[in-house]
Protein backbone atom coordinates (compact mmCIF):
# COMPACT_ATOMS: atom_id res chain seq x y z
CA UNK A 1 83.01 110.25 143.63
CA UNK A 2 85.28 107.28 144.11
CA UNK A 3 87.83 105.39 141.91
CA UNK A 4 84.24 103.73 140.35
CA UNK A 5 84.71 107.05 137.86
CA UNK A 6 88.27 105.78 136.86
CA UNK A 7 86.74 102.79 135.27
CA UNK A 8 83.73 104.50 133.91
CA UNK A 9 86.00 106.45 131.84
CA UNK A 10 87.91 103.63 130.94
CA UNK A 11 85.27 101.41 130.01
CA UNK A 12 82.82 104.27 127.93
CA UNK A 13 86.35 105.43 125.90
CA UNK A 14 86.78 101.46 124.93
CA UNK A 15 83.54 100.85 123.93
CA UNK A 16 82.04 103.88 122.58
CA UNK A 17 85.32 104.93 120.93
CA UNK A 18 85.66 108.24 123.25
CA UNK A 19 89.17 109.85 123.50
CA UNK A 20 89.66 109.34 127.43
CA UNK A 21 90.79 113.14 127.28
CA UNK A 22 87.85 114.67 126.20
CA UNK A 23 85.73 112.93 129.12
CA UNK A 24 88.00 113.98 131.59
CA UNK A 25 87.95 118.03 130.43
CA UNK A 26 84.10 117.62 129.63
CA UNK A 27 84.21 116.06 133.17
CA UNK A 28 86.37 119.05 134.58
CA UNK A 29 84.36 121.82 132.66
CA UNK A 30 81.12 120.33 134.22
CA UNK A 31 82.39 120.35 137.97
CA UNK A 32 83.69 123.96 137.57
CA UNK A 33 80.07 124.82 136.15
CA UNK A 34 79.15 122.99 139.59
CA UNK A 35 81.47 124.69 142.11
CA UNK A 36 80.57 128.03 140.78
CA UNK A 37 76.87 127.91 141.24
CA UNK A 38 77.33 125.96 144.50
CA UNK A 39 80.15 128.81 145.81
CA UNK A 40 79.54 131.88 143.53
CA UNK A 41 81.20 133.57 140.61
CA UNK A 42 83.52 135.75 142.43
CA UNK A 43 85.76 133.26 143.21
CA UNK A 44 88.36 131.62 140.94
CA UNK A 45 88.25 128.06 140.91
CA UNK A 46 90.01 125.42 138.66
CA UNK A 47 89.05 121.46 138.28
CA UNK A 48 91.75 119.20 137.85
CA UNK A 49 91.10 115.44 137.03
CA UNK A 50 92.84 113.01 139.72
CA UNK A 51 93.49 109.81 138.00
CA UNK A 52 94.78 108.10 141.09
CA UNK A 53 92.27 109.12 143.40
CA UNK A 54 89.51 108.92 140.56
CA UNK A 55 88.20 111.81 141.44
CA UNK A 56 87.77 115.58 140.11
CA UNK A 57 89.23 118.01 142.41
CA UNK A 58 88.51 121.78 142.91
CA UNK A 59 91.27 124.08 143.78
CA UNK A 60 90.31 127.60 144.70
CA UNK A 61 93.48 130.30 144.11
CA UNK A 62 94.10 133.61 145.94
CA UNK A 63 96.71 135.55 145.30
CA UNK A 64 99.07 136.83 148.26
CA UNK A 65 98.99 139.98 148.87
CA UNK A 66 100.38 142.56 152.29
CA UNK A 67 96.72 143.77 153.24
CA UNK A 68 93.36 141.25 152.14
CA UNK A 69 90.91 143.36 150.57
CA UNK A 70 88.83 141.16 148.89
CA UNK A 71 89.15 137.47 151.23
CA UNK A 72 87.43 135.38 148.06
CA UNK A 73 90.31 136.26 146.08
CA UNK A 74 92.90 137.52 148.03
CA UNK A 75 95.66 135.82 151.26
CA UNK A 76 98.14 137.22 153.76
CA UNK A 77 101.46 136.22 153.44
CA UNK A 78 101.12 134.27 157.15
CA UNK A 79 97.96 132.31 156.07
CA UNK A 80 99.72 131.48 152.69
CA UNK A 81 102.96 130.12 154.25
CA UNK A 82 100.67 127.72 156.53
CA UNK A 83 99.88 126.44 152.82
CA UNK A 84 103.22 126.57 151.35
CA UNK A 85 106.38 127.61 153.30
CA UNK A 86 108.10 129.18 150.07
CA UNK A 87 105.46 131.41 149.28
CA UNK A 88 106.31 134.94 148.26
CA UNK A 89 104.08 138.20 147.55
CA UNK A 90 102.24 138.59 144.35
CA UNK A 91 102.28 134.39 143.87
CA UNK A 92 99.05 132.81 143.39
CA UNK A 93 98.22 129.70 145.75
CA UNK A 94 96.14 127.07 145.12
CA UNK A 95 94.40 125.77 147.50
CA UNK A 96 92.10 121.99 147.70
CA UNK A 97 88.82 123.24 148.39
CA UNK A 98 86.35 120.31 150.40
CA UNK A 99 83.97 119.09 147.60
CA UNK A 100 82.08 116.89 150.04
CA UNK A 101 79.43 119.65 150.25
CA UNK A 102 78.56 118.69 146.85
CA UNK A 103 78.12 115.22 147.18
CA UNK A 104 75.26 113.58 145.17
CA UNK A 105 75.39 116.87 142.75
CA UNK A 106 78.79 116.02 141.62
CA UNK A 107 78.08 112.18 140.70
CA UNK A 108 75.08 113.44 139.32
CA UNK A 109 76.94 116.16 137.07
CA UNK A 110 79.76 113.61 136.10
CA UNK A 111 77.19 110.64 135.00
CA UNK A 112 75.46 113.55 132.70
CA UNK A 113 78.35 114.62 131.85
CA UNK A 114 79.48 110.65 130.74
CA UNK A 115 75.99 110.03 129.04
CA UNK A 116 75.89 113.31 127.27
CA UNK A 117 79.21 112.64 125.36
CA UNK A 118 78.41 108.78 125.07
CA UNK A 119 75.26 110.13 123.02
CA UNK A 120 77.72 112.76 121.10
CA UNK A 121 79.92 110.05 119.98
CA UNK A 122 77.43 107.49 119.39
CA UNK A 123 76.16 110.20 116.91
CA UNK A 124 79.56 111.05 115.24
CA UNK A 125 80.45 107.52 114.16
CA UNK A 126 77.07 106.56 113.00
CA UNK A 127 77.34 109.97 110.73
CA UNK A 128 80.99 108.49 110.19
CA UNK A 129 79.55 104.93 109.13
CA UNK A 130 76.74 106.55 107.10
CA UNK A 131 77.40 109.84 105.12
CA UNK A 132 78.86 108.60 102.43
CA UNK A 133 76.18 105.68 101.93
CA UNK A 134 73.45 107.90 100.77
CA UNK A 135 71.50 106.37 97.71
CA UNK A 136 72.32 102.75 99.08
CA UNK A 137 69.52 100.41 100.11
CA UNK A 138 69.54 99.54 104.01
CA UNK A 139 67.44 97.03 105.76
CA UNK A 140 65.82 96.85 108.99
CA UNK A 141 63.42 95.77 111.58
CA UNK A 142 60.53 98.15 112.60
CA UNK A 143 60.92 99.44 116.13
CA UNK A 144 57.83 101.35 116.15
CA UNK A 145 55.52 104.14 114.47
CA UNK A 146 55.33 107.64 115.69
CA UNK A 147 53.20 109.92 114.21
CA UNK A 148 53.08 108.02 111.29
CA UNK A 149 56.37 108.05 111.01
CA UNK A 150 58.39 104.44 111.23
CA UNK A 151 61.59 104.11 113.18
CA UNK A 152 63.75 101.21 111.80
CA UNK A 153 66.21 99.50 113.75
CA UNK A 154 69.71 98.91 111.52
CA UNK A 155 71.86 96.93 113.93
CA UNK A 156 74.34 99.84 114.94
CA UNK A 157 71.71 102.62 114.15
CA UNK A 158 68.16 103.87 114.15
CA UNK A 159 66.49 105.38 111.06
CA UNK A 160 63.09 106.79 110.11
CA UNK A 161 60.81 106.23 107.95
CA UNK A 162 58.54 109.09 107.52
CA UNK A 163 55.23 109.33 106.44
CA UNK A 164 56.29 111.23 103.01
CA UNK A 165 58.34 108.56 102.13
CA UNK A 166 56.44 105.72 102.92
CA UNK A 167 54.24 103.81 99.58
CA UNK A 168 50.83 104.63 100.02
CA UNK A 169 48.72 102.37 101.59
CA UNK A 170 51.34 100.67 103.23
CA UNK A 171 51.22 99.29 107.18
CA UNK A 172 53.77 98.33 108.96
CA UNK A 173 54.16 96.24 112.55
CA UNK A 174 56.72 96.05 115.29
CA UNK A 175 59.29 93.22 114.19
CA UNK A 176 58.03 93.49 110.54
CA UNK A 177 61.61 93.38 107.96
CA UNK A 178 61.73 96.39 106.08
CA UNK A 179 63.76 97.66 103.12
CA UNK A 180 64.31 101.66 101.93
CA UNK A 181 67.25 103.39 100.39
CA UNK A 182 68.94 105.76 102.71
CA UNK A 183 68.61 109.43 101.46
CA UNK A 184 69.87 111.69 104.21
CA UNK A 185 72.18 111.88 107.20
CA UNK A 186 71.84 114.43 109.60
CA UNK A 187 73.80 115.26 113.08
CA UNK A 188 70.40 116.10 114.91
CA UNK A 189 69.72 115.41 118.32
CA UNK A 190 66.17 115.43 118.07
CA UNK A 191 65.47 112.65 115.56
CA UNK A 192 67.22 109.50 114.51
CA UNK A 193 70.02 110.66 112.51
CA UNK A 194 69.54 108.44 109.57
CA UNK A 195 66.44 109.31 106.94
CA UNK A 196 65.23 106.81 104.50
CA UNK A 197 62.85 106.34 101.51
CA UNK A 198 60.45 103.61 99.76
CA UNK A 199 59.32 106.39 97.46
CA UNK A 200 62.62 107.53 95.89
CA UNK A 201 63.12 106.36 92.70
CA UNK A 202 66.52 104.88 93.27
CA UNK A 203 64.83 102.15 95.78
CA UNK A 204 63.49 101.26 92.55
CA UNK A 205 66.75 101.30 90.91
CA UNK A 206 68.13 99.32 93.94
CA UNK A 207 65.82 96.66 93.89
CA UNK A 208 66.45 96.15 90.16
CA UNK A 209 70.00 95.64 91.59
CA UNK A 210 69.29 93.59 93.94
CA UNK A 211 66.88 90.98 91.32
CA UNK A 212 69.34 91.41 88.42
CA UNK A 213 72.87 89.74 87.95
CA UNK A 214 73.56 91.80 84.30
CA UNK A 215 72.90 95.47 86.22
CA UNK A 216 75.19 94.04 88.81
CA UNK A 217 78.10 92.88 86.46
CA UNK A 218 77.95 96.33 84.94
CA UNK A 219 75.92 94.71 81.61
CA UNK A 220 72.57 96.17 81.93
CA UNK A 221 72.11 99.58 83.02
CA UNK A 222 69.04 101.65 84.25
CA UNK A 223 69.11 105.19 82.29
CA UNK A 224 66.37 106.77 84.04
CA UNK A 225 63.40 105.74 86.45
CA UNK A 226 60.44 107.58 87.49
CA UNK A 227 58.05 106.79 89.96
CA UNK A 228 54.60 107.32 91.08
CA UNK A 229 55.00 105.60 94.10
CA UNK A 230 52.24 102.65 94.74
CA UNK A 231 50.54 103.20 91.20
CA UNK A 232 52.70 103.12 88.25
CA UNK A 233 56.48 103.37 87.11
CA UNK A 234 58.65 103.35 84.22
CA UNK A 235 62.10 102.09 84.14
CA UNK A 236 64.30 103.16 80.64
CA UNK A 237 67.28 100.21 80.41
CA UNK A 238 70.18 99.74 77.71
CA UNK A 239 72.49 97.58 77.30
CA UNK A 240 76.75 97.73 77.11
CA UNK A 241 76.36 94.15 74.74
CA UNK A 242 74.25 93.40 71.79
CA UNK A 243 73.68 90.20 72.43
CA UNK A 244 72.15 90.76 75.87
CA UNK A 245 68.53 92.05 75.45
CA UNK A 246 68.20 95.12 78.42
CA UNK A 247 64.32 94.19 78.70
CA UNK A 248 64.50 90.75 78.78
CA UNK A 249 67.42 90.75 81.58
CA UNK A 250 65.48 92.96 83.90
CA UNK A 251 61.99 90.82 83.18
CA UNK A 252 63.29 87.84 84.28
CA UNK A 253 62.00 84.19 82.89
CA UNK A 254 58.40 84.49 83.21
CA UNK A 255 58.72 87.49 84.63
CA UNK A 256 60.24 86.39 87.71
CA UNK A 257 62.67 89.38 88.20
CA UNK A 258 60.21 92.38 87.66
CA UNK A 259 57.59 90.45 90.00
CA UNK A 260 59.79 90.20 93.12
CA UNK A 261 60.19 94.20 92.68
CA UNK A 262 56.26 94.70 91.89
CA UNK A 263 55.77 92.57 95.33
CA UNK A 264 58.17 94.33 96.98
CA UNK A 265 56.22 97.91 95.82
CA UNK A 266 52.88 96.51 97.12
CA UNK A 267 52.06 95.95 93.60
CA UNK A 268 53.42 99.46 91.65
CA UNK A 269 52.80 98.05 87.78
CA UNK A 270 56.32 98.88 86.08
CA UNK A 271 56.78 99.14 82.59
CA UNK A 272 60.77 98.44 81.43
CA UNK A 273 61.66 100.68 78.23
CA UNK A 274 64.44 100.33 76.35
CA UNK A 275 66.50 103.22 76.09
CA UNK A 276 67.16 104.75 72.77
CA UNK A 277 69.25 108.31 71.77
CA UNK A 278 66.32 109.06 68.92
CA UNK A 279 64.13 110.85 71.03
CA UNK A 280 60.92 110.57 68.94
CA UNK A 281 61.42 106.40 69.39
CA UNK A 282 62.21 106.80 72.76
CA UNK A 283 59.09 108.41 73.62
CA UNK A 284 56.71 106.06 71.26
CA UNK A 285 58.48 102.88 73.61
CA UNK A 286 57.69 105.05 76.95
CA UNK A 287 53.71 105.60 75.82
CA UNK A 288 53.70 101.86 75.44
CA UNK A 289 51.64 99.87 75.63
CA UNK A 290 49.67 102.62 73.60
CA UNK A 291 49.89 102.75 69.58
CA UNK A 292 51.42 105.72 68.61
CA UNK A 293 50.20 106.81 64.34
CA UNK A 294 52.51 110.13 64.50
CA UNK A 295 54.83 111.79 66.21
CA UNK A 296 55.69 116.07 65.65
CA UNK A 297 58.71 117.40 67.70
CA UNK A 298 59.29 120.91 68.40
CA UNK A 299 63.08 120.89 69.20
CA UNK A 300 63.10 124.51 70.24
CA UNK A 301 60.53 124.24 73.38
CA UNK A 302 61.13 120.31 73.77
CA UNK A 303 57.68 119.49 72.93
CA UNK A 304 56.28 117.07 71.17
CA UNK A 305 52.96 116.35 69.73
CA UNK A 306 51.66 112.58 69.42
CA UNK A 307 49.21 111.47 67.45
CA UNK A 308 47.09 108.02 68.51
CA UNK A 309 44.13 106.21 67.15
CA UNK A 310 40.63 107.69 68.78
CA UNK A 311 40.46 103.94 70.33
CA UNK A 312 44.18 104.34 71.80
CA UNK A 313 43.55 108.13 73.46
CA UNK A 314 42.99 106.95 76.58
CA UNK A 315 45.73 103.46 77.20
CA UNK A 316 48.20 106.67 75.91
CA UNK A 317 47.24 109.15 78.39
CA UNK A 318 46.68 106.61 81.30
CA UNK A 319 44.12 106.23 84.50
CA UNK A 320 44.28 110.28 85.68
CA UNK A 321 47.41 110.84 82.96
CA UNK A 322 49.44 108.70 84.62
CA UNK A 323 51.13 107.13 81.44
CA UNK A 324 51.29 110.28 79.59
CA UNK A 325 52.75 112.55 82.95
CA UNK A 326 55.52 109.89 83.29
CA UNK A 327 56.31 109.12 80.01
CA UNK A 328 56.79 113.18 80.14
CA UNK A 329 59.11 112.66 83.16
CA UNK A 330 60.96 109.97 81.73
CA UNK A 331 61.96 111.82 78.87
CA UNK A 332 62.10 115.70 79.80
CA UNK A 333 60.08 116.40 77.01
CA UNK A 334 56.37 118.21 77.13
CA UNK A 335 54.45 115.45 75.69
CA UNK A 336 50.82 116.60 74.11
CA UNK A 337 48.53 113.51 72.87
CA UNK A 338 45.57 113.62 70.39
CA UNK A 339 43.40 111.17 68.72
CA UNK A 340 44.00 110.86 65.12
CA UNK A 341 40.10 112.61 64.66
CA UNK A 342 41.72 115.77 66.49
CA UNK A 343 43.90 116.14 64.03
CA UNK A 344 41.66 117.93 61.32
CA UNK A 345 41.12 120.41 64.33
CA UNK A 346 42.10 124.49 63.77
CA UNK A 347 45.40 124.76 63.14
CA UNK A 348 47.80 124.69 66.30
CA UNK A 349 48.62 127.59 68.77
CA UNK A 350 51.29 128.44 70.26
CA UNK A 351 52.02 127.68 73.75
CA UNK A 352 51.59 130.48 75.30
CA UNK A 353 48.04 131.09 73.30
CA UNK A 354 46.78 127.79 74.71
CA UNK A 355 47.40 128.62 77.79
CA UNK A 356 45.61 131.85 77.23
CA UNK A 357 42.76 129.81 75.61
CA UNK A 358 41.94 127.57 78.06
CA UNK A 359 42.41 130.38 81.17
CA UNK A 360 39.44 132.16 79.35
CA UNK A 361 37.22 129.17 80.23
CA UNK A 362 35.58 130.12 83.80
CA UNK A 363 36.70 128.59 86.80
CA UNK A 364 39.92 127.43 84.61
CA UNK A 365 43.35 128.65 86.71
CA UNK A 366 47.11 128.40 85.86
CA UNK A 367 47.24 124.76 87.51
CA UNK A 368 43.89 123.90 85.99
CA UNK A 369 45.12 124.82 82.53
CA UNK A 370 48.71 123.28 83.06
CA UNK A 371 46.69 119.51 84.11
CA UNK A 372 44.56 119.65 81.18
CA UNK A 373 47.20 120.35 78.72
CA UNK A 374 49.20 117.40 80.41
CA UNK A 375 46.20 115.42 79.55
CA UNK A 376 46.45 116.10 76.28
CA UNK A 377 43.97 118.73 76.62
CA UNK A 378 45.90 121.83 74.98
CA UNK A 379 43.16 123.95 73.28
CA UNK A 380 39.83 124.54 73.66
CA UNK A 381 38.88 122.53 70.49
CA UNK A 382 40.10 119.27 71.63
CA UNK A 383 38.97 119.97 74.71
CA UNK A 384 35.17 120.46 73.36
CA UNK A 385 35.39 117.21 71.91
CA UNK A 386 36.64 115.64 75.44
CA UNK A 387 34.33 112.57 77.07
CA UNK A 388 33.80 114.45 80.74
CA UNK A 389 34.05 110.80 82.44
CA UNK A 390 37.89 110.98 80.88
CA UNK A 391 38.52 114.60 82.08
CA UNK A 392 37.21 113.36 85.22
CA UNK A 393 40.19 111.06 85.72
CA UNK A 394 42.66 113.84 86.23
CA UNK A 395 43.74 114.84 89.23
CA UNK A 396 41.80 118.47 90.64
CA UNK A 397 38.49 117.64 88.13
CA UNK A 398 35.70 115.67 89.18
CA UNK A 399 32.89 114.65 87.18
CA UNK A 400 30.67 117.65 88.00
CA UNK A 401 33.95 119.79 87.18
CA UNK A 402 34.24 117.99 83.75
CA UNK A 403 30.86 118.56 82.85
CA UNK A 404 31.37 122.05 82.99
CA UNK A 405 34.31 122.14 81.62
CA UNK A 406 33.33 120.54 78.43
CA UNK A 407 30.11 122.70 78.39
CA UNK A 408 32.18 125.77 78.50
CA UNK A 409 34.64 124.55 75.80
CA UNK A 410 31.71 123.81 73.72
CA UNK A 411 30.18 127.30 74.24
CA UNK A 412 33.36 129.08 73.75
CA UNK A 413 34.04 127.68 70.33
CA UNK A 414 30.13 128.52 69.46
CA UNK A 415 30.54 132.17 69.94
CA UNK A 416 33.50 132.56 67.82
């Protein structure tokens, strides 16, 4: 090694941001690692850093002793004066040991060494620059895809993309511009350290941000979003002014605003809600566009039942329940819809007996029973009266499954 590791040192601690002391012990640590597998363990050995010679040097130390027992750690008194004229009995003398025999190993170690804690402090100031920026929206261009999995170059970092977070039926290409809301920052070594979403509902949120002045000024405010990422969301808004309409301010003039974000969501239909403390009016604007005739609220289990016309049943429960299951979401409220002839049905059971009702059905299991009730699909009498080609639509029932379903509902309320 020559006074070319001098200016390494120099040059990495400027521009990576290194303290020049910790490359010089990791430097020291490494070449003692070195020396010992080069000369053995039963020697003792120190590395000192040489700034003026640029170099690391190894000293080995013996202590001096009247008779040598053990020569690798040990030195008459005559040999140690030929060192150092002064030296006494029981001192320990260190002695320059000849490095040369290690040659290309020791540049080897020391540029390892040099890379290794370039990559360590390349990876504590992006975690620096980005731990506290979770929920923020970065953007990007795409690097490349690796096992489906997109890594995104930020400028000063790399972050991925993965396959779980990506919209559905997305593609991506090297160079494309991309946009995602970071959610997590990690230290690995393994992966890039920076994790990011297009599926999270507050890239929704962000985007609104982004499109809206009155959310930026602090006017408008999003309450609550929910996402189905790719197919359908709903966005609940209110406003800190009465004279600025939450709904209108996030549509846009001719719904400018809300189409930039669609566009940007590869065409995820949103519907904006205005947010309201009465819950029962709250949940009859998230069923929109649906008409709702009734709605019964059971405060104690946070369920509510809603009552549509027979021609509404399925705009309110939505292609596969989508509408109802995020309307459900939206509020944190068990949300059960029925057509207004339902209604005249048996009286209603609790929910624990429904549950037991429709898990009498066969081939109907805890996650079976829990869709269909989601559906709107609670009891066995409203589920006798069910069009299979609807109960098709949710997710786990096809229409062979629907047909049999309904069958079974029907033959279960004949028998009793």
């Amino acid at each position: 090694m020559t006074s070319e590791l001098s200016r390494i040192i120099e040059q990495v601690g400027k521009e990576k941001g290194i303290d020049k002391q910790t490359l010089v012990e990791a430097l020291e640590a490494a070449m003692l690692t070195v020396s010992i597998k080069k000369f053995g363990a039963n020697m003792e050995i120190e590395a000192r850093y040489n700034e003026e010679l640029g170099e690391v040097e190894l000293f080995q130390f013996k202590t001096v002793v009247e008779q040598v027992r053990n020569p690798s750690l040990e030195i008459s008194l005559p040999e140690a004066k030929l060192v150092d004229p002064e030296v006494e009995f029981g001192d320990s003398l260190g002695m320059k040991m000849d490095t040369r025999s290690l040659g290309r190993i020791a540049a080897q170690t020391a540029k390892q060494v040099i890379m290794q804690r370039m990559r360590e402090a390349e990876r504590e100031i992006t975690y620096g620059e980005y731990v506290d920026r979770t929920g923020e929206m970065v953007s990007g261009i795409v690097l490349r895809a690796e096992h489906g999995n997109i890594i995104i170059d930020l400028g000063r970092a790399e972050a991925v993309l993965l396959l779980k977070e990506q919209i559905p039926g997305e593609t991506w290409k090297r160079g494309d511009r991309i946009r995602a809301i970071l959610i997590d920052v990690t230290k690995s070594t393994k992966l890039p350290q920076l994790v990011v979403s297009r599926v999270d509902p507050r890239f929704l949120t962000a985007l609104f941000d982004l499109e809206v002045p009155e959310i930026r000024e602090g006017i408008v405010k999003i309450v609550v979003a929910v996402r189905e990422p790719g197919y359908r969301a709903k966005v609940s808004v209110a406003s800190s002014e009465r004279n600025v309409d939450p709904v209108g301010a996030c549509v846009g003039v001719k719904g400018s605003r809300v189409q930039a974000v669609v566009h940007e969501l590869r065409g995820e239909r949103i519907d904006i809600i205005p947010w309201s403390e009465d819950i029962g009016r709250f949940v009859v604007s998230a069923l929109s566009p649906a008409q709702i005739t009734k709605v019964i609220m059971d405060d104690e289990y946070k369920s509510m039942e809603v009552i549509v016309p027979n021609d509404q049943l399925s705009l309110a429960i939505g292609k596969k329940g989508q509408n109802v299951r995020l309307a459900a979401n939206l509020t944190k409220w068990k949300i059960d819809i029925r057509g207004e002839e339902a209604v005249e049905s048996p009286p209603e059971l609790a929910p624990g007996q429904m549950a037991e009702e429709l898990l009498a059905l066969p081939g109907v299991g805890d996650k079976l029973a829990q869709a269909l009730a989601e559906a709107g699909y609670s009891d066995v009498a409203r589920l006798a009266q069910a069009n299979p080609e609807e109960l098709a639509q949710i997710p786990g029932i096809g229409s062979k499954k629907a047909e049999q379903l309904a069958r079974a509902a029907k033959e279960q309320l004949g028998s009793n």
